[in-house]
PDB file of N, CA and C in Angstrom:
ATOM      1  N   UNK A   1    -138.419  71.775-181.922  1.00  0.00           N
ATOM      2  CA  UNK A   1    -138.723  71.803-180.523  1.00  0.00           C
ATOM      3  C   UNK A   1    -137.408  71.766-179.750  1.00  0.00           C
ATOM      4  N   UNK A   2    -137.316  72.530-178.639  1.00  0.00           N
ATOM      5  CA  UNK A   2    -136.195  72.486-177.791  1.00  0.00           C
ATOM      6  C   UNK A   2    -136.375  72.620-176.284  1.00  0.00           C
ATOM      7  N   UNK A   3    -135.766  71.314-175.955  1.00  0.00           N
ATOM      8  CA  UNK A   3    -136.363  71.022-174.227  1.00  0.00           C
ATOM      9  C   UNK A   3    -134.933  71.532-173.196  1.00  0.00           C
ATOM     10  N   UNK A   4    -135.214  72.605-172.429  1.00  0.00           N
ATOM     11  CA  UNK A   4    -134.306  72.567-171.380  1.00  0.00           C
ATOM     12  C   UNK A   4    -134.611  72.501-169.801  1.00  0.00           C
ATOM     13  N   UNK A   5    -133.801  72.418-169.101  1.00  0.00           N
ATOM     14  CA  UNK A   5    -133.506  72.257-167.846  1.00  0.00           C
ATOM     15  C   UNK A   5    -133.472  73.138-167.242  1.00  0.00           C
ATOM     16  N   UNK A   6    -133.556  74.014-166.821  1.00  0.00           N
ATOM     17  CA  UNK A   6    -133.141  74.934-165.543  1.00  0.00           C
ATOM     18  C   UNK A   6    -133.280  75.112-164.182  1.00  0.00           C
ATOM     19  N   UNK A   7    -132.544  74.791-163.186  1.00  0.00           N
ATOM     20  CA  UNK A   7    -132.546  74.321-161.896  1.00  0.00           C
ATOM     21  C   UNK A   7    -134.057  73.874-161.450  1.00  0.00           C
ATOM     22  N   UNK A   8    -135.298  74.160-161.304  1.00  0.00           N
ATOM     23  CA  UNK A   8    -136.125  72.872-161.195  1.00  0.00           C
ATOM     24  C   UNK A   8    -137.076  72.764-161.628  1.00  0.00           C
ATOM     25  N   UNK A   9    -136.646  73.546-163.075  1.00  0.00           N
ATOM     26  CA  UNK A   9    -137.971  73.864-164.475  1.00  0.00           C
ATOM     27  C   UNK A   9    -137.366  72.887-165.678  1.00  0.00           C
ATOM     28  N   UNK A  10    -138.252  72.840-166.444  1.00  0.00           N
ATOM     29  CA  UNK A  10    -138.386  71.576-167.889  1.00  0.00           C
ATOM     30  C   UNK A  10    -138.694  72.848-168.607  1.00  0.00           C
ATOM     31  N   UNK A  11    -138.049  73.402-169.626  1.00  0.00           N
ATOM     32  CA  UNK A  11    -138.530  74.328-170.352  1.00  0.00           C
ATOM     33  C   UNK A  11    -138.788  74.183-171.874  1.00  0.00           C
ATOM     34  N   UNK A  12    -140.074  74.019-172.668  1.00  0.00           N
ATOM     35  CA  UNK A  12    -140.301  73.558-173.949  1.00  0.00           C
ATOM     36  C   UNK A  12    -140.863  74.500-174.745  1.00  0.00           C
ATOM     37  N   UNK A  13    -139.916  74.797-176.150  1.00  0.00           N
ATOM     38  CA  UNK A  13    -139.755  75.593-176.952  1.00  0.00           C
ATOM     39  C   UNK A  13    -140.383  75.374-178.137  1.00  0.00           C
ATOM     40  N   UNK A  14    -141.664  75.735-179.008  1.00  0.00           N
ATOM     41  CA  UNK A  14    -141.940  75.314-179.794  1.00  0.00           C
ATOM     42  C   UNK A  14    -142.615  75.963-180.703  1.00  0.00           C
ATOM     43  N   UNK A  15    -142.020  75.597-182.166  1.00  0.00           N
ATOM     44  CA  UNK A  15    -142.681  76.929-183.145  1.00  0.00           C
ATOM     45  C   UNK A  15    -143.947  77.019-182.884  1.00  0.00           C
ATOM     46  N   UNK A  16    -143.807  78.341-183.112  1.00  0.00           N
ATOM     47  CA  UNK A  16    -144.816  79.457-183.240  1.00  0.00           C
ATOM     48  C   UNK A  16    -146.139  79.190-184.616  1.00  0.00           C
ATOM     49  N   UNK A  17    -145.833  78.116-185.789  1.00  0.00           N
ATOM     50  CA  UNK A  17    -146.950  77.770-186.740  1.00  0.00           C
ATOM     51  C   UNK A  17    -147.640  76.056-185.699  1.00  0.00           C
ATOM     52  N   UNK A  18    -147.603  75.447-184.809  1.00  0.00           N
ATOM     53  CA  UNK A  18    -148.153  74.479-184.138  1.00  0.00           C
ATOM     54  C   UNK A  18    -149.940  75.364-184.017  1.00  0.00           C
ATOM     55  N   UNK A  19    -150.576  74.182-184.223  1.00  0.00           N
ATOM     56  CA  UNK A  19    -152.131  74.609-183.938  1.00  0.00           C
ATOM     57  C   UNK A  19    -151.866  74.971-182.443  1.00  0.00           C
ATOM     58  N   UNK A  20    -152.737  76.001-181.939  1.00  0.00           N
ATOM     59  CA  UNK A  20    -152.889  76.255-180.638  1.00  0.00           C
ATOM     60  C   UNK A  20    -153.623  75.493-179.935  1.00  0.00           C
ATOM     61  N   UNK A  21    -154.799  74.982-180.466  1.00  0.00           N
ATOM     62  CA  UNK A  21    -155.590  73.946-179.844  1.00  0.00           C
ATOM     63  C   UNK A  21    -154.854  72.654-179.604  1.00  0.00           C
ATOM     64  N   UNK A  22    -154.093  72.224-180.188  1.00  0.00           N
ATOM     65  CA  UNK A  22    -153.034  70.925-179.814  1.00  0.00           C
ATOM     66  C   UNK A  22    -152.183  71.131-178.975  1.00  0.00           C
ATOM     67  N   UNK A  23    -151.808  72.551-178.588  1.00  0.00           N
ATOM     68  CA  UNK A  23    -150.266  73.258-177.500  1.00  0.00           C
ATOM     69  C   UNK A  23    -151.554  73.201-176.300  1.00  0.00           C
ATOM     70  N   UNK A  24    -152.608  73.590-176.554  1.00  0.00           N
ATOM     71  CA  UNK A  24    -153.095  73.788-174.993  1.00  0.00           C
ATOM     72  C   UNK A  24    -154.592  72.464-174.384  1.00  0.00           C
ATOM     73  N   UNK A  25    -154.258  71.424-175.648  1.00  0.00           N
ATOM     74  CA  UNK A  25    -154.646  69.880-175.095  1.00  0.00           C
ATOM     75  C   UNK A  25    -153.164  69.766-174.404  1.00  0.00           C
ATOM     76  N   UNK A  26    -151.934  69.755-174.496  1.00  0.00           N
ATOM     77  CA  UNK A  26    -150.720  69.066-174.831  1.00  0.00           C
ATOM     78  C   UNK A  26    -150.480  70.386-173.136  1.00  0.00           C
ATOM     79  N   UNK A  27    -151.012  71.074-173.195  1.00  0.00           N
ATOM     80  CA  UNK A  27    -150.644  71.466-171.908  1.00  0.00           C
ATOM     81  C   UNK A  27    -151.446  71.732-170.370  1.00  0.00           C
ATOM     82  N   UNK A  28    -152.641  71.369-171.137  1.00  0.00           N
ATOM     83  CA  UNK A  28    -153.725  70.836-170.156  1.00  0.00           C
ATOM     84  C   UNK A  28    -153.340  69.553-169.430  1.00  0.00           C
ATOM     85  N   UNK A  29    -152.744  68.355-170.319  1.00  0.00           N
ATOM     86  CA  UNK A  29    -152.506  66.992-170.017  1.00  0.00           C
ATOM     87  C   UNK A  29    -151.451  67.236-168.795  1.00  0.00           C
ATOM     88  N   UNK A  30    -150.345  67.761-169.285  1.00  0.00           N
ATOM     89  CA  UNK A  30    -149.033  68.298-168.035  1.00  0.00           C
ATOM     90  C   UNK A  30    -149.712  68.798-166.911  1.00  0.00           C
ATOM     91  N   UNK A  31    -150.514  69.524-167.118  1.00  0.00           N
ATOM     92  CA  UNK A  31    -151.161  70.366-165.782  1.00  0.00           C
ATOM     93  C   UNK A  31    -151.954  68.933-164.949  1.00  0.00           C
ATOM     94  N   UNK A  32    -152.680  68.193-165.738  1.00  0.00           N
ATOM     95  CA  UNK A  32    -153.185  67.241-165.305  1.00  0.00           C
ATOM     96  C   UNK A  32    -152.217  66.241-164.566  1.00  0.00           C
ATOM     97  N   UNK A  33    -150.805  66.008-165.499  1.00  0.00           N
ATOM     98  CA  UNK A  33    -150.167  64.971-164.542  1.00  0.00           C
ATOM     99  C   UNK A  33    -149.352  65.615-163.407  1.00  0.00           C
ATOM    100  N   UNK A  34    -149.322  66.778-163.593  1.00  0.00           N
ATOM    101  CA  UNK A  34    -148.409  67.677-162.302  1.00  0.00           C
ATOM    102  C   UNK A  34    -149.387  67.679-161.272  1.00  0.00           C
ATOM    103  N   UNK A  35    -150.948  67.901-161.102  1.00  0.00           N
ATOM    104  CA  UNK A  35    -151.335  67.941-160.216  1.00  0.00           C
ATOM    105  C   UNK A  35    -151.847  66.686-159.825  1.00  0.00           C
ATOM    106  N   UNK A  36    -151.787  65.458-160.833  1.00  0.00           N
ATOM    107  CA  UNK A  36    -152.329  64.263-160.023  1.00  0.00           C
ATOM    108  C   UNK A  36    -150.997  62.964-159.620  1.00  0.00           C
ATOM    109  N   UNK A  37    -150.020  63.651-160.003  1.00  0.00           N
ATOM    110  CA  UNK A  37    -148.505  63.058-159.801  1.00  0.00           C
ATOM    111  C   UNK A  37    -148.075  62.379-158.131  1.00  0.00           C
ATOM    112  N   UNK A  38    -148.864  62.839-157.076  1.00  0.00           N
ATOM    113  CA  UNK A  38    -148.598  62.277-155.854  1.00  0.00           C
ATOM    114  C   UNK A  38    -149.734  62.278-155.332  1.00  0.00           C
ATOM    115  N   UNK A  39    -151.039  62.125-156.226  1.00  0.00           N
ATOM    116  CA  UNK A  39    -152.208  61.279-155.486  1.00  0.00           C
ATOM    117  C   UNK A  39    -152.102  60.265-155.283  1.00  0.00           C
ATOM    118  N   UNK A  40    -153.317  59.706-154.266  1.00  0.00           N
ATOM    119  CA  UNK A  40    -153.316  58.249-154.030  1.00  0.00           C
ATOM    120  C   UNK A  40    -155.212  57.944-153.900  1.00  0.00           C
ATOM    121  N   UNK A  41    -155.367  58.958-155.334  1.00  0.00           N
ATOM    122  CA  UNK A  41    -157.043  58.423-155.297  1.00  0.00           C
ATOM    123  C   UNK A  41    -156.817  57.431-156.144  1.00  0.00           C
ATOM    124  N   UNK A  42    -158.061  56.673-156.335  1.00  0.00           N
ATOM    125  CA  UNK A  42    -157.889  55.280-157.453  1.00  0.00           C
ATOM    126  C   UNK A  42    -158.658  55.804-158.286  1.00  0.00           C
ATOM    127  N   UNK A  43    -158.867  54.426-159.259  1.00  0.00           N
ATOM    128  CA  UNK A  43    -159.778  54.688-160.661  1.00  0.00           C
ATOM    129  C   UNK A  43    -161.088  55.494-160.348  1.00  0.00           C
ATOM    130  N   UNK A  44    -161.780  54.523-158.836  1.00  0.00           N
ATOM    131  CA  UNK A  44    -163.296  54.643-159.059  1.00  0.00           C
ATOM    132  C   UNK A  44    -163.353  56.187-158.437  1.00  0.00           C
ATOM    133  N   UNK A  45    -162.213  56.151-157.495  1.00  0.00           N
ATOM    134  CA  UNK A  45    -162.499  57.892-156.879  1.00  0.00           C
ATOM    135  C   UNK A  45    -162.995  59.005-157.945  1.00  0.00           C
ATOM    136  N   UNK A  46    -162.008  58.785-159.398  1.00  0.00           N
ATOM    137  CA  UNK A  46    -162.237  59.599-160.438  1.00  0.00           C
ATOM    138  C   UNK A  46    -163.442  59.519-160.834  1.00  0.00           C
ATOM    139  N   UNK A  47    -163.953  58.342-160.738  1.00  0.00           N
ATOM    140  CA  UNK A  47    -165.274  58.036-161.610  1.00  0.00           C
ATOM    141  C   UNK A  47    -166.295  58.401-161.085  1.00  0.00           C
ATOM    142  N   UNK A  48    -166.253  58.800-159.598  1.00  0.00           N
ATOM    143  CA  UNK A  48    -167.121  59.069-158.701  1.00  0.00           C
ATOM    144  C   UNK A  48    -167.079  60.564-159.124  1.00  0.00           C
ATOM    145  N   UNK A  49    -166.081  61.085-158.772  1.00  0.00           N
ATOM    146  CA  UNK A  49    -166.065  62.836-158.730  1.00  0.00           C
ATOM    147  C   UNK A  49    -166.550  63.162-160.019  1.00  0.00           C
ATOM    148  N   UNK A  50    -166.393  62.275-161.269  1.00  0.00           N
ATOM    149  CA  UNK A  50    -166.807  63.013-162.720  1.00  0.00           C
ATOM    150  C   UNK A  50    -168.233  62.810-162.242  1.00  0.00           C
ATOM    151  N   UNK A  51    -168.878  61.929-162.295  1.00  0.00           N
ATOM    152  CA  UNK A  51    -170.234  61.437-162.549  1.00  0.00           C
ATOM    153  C   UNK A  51    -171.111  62.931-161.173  1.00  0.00           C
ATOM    154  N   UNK A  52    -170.421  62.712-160.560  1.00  0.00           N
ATOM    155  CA  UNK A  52    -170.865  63.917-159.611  1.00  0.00           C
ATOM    156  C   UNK A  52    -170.726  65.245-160.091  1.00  0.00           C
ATOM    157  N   UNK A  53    -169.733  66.006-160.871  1.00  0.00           N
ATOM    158  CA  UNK A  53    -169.805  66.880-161.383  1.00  0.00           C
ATOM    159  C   UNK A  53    -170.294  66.961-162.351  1.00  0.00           C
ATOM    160  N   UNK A  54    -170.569  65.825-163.309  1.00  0.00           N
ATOM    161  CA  UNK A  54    -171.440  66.093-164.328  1.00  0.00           C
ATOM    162  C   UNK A  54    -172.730  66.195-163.709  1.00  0.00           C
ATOM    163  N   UNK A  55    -173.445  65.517-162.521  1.00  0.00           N
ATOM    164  CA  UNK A  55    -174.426  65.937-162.332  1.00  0.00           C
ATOM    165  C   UNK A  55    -174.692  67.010-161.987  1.00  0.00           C
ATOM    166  N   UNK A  56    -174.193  67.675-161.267  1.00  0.00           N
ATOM    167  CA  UNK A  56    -173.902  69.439-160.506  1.00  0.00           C
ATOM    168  C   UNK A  56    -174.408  70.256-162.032  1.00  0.00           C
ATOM    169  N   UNK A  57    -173.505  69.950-163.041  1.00  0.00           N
ATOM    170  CA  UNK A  57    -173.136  70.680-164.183  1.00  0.00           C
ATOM    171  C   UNK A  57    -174.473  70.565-164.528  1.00  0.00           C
ATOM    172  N   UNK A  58    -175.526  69.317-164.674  1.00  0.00           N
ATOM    173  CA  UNK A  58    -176.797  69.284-165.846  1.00  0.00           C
ATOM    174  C   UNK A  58    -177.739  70.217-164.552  1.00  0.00           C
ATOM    175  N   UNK A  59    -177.460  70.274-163.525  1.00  0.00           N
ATOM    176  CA  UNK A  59    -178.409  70.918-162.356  1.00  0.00           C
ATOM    177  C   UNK A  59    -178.557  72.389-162.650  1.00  0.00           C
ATOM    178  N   UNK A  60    -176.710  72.655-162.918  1.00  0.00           N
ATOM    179  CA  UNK A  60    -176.863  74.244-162.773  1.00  0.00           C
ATOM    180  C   UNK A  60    -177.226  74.914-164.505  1.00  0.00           C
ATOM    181  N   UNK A  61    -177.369  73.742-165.503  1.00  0.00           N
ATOM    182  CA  UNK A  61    -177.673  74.378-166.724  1.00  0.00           C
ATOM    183  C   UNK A  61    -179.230  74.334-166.850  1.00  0.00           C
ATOM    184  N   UNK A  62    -180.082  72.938-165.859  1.00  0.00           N
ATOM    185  CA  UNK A  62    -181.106  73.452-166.309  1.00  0.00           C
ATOM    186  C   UNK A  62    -181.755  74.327-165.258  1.00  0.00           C
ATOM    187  N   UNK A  63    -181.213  74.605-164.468  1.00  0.00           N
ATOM    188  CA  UNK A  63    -181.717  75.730-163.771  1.00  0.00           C
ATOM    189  C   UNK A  63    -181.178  77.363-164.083  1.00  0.00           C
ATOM    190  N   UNK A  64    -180.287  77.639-164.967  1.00  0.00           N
ATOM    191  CA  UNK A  64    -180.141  78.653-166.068  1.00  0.00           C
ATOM    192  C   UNK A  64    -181.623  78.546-167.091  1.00  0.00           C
ATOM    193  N   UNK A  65    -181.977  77.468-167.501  1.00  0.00           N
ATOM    194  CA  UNK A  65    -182.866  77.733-168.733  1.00  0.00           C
ATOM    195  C   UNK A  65    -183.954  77.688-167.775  1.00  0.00           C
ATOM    196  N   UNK A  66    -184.808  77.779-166.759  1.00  0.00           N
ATOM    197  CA  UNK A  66    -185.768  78.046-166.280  1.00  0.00           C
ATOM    198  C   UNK A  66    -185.766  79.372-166.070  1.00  0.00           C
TER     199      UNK A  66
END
């Protein structure tokens, strides 16, 4: 693996035999802390918005199977 710098990029280099499913958990997580890096929601905010989108989500699947 090889990590560089370039004026206001982090750039990470990494063989090409790595499972892909572990490079794109491992780059989902980054995406996750880049975009939640200067929030100021709390725990329960999260807990609120999942529980709400999971409900949305069981709404719009069982209204696909009807």
């Amino acid at each position: 693996m090889k990590v560089e710098r370039i004026n206001d990029e982090i750039i990470v280099r990494i063989k090409a035999d790595k499972d892909p499913e572990w490079i794109q958990s491992l780059l989902n997580y980054l995406k996750y802390e880049e975009l939640t890096s200067k929030s100021i929601a709390t725990e329960k905010d999260f807990e609120e918005l999942i529980e709400s989108v999971k409900k949305e989500r069981s709404k719009m699947r069982q209204s696909k199977t009807e």
